[in-house]
PDB file of N, CA and C in Angstrom:
ATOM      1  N   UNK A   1     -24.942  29.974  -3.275  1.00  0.00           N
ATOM      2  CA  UNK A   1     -24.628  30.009  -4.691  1.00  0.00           C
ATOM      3  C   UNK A   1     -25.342  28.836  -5.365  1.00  0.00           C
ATOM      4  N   UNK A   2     -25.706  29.341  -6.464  1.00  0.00           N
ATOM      5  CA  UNK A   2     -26.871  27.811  -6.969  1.00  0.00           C
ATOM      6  C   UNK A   2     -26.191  27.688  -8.526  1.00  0.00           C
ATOM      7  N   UNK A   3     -25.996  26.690  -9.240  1.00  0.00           N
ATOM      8  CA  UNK A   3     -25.115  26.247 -10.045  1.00  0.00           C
ATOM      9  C   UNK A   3     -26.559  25.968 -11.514  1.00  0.00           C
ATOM     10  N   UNK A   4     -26.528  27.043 -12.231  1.00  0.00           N
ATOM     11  CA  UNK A   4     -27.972  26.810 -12.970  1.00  0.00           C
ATOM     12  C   UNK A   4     -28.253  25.228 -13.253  1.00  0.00           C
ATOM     13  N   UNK A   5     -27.122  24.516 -13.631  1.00  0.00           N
ATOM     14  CA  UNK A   5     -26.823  23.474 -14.382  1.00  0.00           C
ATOM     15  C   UNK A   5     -26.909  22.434 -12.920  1.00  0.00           C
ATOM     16  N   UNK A   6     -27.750  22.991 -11.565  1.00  0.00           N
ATOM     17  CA  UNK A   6     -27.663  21.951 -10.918  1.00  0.00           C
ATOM     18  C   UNK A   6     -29.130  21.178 -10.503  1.00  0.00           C
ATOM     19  N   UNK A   7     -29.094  19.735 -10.718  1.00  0.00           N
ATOM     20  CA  UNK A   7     -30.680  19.656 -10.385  1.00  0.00           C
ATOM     21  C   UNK A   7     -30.726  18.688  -9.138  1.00  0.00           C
ATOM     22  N   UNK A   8     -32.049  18.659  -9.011  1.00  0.00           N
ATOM     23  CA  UNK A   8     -32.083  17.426  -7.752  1.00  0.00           C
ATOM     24  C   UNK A   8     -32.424  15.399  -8.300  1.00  0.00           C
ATOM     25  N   UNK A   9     -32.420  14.779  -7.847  1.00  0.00           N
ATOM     26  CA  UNK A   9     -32.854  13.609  -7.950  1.00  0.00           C
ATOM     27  C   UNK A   9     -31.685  12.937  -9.528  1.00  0.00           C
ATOM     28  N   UNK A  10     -32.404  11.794  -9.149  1.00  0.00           N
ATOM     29  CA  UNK A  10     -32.054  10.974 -10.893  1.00  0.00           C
ATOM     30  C   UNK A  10     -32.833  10.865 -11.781  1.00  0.00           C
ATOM     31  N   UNK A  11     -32.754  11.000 -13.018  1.00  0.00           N
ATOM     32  CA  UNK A  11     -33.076  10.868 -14.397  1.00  0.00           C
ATOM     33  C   UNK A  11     -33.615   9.239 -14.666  1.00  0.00           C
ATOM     34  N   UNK A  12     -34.138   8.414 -14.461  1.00  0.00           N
ATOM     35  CA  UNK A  12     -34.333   6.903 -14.697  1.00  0.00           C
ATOM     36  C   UNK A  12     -35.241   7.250 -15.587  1.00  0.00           C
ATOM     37  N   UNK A  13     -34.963   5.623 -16.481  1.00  0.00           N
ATOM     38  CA  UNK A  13     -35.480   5.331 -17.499  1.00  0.00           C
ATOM     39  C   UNK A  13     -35.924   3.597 -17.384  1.00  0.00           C
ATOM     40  N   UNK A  14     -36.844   3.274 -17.511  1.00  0.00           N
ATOM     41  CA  UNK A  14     -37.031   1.778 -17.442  1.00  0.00           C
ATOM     42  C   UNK A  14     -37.927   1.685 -18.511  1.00  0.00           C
ATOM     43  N   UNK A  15     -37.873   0.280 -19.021  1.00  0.00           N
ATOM     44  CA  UNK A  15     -38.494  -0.376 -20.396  1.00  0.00           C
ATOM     45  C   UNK A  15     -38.951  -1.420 -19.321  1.00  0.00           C
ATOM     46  N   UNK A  16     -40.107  -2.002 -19.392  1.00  0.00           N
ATOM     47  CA  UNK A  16     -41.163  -3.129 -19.986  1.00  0.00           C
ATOM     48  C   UNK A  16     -40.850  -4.337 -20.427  1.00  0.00           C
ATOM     49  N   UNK A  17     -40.589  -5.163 -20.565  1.00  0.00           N
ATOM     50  CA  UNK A  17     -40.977  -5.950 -21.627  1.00  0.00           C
ATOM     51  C   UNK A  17     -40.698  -6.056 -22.511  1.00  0.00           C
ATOM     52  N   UNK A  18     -41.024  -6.688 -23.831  1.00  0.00           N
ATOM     53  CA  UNK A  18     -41.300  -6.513 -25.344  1.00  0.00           C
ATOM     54  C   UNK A  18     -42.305  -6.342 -26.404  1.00  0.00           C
ATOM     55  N   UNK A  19     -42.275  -7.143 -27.272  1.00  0.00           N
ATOM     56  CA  UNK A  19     -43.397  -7.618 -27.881  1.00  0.00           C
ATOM     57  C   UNK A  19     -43.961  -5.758 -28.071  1.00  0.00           C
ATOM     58  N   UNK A  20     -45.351  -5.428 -28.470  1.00  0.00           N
ATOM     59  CA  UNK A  20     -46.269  -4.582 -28.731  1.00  0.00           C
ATOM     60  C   UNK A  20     -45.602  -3.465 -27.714  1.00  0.00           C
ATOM     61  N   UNK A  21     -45.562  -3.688 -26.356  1.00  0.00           N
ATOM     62  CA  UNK A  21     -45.165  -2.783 -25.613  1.00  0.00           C
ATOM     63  C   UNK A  21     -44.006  -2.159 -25.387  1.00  0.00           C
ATOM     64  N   UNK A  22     -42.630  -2.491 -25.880  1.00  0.00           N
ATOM     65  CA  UNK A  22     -41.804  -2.394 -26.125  1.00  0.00           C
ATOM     66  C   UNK A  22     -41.321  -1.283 -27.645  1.00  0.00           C
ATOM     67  N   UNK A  23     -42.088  -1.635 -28.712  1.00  0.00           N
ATOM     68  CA  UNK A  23     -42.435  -0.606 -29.662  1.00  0.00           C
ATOM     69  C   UNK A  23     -43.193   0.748 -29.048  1.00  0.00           C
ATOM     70  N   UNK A  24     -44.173   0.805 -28.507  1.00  0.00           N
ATOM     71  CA  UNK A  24     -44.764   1.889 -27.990  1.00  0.00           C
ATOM     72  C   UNK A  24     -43.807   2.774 -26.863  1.00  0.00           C
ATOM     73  N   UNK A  25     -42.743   2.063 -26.113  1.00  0.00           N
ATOM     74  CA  UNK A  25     -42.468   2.653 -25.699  1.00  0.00           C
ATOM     75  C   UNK A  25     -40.966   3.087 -26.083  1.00  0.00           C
ATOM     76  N   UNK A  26     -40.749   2.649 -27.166  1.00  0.00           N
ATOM     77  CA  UNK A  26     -39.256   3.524 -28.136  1.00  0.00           C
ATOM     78  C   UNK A  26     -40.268   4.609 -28.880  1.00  0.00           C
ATOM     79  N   UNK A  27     -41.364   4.207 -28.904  1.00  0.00           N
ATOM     80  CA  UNK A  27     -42.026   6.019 -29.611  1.00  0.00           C
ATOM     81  C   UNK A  27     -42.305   6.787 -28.540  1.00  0.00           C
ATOM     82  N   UNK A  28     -42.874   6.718 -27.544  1.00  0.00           N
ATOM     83  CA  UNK A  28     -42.970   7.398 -26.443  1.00  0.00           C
ATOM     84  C   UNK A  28     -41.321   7.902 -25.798  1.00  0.00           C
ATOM     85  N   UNK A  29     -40.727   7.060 -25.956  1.00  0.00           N
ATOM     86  CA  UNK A  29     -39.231   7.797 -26.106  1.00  0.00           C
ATOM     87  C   UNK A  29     -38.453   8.597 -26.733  1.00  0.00           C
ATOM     88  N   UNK A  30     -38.719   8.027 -27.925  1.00  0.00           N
ATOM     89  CA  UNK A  30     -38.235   9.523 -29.166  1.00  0.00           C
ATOM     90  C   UNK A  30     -39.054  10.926 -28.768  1.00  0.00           C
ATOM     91  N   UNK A  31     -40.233  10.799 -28.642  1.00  0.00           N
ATOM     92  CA  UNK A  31     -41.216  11.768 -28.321  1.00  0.00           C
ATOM     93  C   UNK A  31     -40.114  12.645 -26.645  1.00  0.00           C
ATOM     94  N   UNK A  32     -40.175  11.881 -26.196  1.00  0.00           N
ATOM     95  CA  UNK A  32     -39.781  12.484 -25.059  1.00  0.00           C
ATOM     96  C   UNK A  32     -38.214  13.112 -24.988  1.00  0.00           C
ATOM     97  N   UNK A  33     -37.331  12.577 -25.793  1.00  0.00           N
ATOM     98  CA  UNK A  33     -36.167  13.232 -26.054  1.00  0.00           C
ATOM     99  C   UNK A  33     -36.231  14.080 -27.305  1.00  0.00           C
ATOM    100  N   UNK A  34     -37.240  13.959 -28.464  1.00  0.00           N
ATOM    101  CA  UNK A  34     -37.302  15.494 -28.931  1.00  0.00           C
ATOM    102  C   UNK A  34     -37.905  16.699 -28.353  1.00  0.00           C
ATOM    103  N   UNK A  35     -38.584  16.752 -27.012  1.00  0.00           N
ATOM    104  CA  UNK A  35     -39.237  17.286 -25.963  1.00  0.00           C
ATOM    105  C   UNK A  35     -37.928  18.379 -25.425  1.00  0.00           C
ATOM    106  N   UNK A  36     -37.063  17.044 -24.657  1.00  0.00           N
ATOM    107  CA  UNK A  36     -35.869  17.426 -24.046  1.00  0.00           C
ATOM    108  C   UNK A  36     -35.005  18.434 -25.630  1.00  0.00           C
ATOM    109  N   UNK A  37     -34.183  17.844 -26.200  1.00  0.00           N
ATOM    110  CA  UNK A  37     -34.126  19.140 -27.134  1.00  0.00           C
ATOM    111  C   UNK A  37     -34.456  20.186 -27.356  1.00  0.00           C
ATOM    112  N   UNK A  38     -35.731  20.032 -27.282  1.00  0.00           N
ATOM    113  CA  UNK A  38     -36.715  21.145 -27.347  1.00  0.00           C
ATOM    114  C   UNK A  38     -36.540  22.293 -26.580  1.00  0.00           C
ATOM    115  N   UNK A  39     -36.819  22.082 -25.212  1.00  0.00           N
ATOM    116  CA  UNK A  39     -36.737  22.778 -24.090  1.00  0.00           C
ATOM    117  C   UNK A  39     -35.319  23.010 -23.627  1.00  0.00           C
ATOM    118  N   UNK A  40     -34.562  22.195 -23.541  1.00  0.00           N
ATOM    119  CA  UNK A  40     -32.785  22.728 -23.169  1.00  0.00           C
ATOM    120  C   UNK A  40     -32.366  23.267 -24.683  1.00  0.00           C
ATOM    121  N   UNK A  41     -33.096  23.883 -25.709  1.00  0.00           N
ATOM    122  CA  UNK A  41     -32.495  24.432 -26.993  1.00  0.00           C
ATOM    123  C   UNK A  41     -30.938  23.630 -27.642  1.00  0.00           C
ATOM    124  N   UNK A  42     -31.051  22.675 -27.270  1.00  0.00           N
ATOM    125  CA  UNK A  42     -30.163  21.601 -28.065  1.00  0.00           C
ATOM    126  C   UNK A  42     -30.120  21.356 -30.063  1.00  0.00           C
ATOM    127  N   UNK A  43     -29.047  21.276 -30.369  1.00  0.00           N
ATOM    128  CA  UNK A  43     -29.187  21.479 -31.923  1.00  0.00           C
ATOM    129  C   UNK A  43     -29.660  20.162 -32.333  1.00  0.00           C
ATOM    130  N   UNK A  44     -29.258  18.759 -31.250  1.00  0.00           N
ATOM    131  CA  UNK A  44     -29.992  18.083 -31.909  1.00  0.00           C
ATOM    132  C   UNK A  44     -30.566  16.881 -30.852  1.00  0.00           C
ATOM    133  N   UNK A  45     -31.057  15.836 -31.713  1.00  0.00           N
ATOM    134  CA  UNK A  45     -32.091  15.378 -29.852  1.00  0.00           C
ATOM    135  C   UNK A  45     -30.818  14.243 -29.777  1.00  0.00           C
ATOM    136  N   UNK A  46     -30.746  14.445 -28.091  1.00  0.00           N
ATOM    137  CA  UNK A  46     -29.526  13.723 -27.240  1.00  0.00           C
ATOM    138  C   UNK A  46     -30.007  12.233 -27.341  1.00  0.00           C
ATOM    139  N   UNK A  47     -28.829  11.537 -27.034  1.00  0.00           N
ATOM    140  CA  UNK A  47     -29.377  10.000 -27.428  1.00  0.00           C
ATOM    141  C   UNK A  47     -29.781  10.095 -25.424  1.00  0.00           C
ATOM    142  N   UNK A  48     -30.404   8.882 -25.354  1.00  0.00           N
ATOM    143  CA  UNK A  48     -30.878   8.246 -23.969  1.00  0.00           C
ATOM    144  C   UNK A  48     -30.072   8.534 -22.923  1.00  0.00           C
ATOM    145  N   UNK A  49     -28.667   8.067 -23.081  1.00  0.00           N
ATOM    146  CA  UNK A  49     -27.939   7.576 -22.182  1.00  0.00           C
ATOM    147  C   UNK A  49     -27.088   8.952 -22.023  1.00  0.00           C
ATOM    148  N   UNK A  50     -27.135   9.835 -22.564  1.00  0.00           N
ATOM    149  CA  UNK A  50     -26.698  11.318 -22.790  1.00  0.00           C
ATOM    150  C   UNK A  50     -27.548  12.140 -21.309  1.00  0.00           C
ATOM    151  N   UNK A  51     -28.774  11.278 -21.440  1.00  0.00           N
ATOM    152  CA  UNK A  51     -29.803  12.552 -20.506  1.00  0.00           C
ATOM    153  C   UNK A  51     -30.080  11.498 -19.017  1.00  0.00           C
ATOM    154  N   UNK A  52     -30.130  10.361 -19.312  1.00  0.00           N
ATOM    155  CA  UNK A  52     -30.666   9.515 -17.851  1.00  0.00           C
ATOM    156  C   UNK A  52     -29.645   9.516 -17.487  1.00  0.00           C
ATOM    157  N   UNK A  53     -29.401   9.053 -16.029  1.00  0.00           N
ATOM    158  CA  UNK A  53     -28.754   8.691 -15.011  1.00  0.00           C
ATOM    159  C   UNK A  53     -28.546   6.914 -15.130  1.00  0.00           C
ATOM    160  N   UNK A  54     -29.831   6.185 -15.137  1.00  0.00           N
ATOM    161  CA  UNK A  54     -29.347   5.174 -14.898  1.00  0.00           C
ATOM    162  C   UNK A  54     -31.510   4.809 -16.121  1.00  0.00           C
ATOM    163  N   UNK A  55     -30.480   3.742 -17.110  1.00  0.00           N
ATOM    164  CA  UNK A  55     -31.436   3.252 -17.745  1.00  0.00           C
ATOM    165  C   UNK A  55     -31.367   1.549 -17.667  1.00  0.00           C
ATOM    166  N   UNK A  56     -32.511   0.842 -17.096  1.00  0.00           N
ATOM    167  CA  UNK A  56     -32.913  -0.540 -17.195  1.00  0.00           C
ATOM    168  C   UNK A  56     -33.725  -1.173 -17.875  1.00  0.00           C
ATOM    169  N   UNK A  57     -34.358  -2.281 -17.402  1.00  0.00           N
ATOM    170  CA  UNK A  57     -35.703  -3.328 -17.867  1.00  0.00           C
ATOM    171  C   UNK A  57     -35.899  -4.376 -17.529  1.00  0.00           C
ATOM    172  N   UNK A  58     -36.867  -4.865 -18.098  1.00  0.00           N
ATOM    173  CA  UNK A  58     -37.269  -6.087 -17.882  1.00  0.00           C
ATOM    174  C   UNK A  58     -37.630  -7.190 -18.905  1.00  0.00           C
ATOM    175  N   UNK A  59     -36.999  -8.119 -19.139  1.00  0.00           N
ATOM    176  CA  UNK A  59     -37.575  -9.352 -20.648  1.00  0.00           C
ATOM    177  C   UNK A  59     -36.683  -8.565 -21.906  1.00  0.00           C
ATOM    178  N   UNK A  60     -37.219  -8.379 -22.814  1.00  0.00           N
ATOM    179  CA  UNK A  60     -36.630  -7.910 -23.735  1.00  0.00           C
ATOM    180  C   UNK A  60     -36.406  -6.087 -23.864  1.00  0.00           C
ATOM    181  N   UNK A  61     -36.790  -5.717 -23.016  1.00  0.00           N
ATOM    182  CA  UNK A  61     -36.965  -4.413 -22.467  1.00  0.00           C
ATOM    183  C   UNK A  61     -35.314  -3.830 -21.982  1.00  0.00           C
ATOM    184  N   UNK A  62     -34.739  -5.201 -21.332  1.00  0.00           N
ATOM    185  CA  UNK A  62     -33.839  -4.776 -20.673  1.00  0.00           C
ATOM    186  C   UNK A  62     -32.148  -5.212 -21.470  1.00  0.00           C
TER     187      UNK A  62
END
């Protein structure tokens, strides 16, 4: 029996840093959770911590 709603592995999310790189990668993030919306037909885009398993960082990243 397979559970549609069942997947394998974890969802991680890690940030960088700050500064310049840290901006690029909250747009590369929005990008990627209006993606997720997208594709699971969600009414609206899930915050972060809604879809990862386990989110970290590093410097101001974290």
């Amino acid at each position: 029996m397979t559970d549609s709603n069942q997947r394998n592995g974890l969802r991680l999310l890690s940030f960088d840093g700050g500064g310049i790189r840290g901006m690029s990668e909250l747009l590369i993030l929005k990008e990627i959770m209006e993606r997720v919306r997208s594709q699971e037909n969600l009414p609206s885009i899930p915050l972060p911590w809604e879809y990862f398993d386990m989110i970290g960082g590093t410097g101001t990243g974290g």
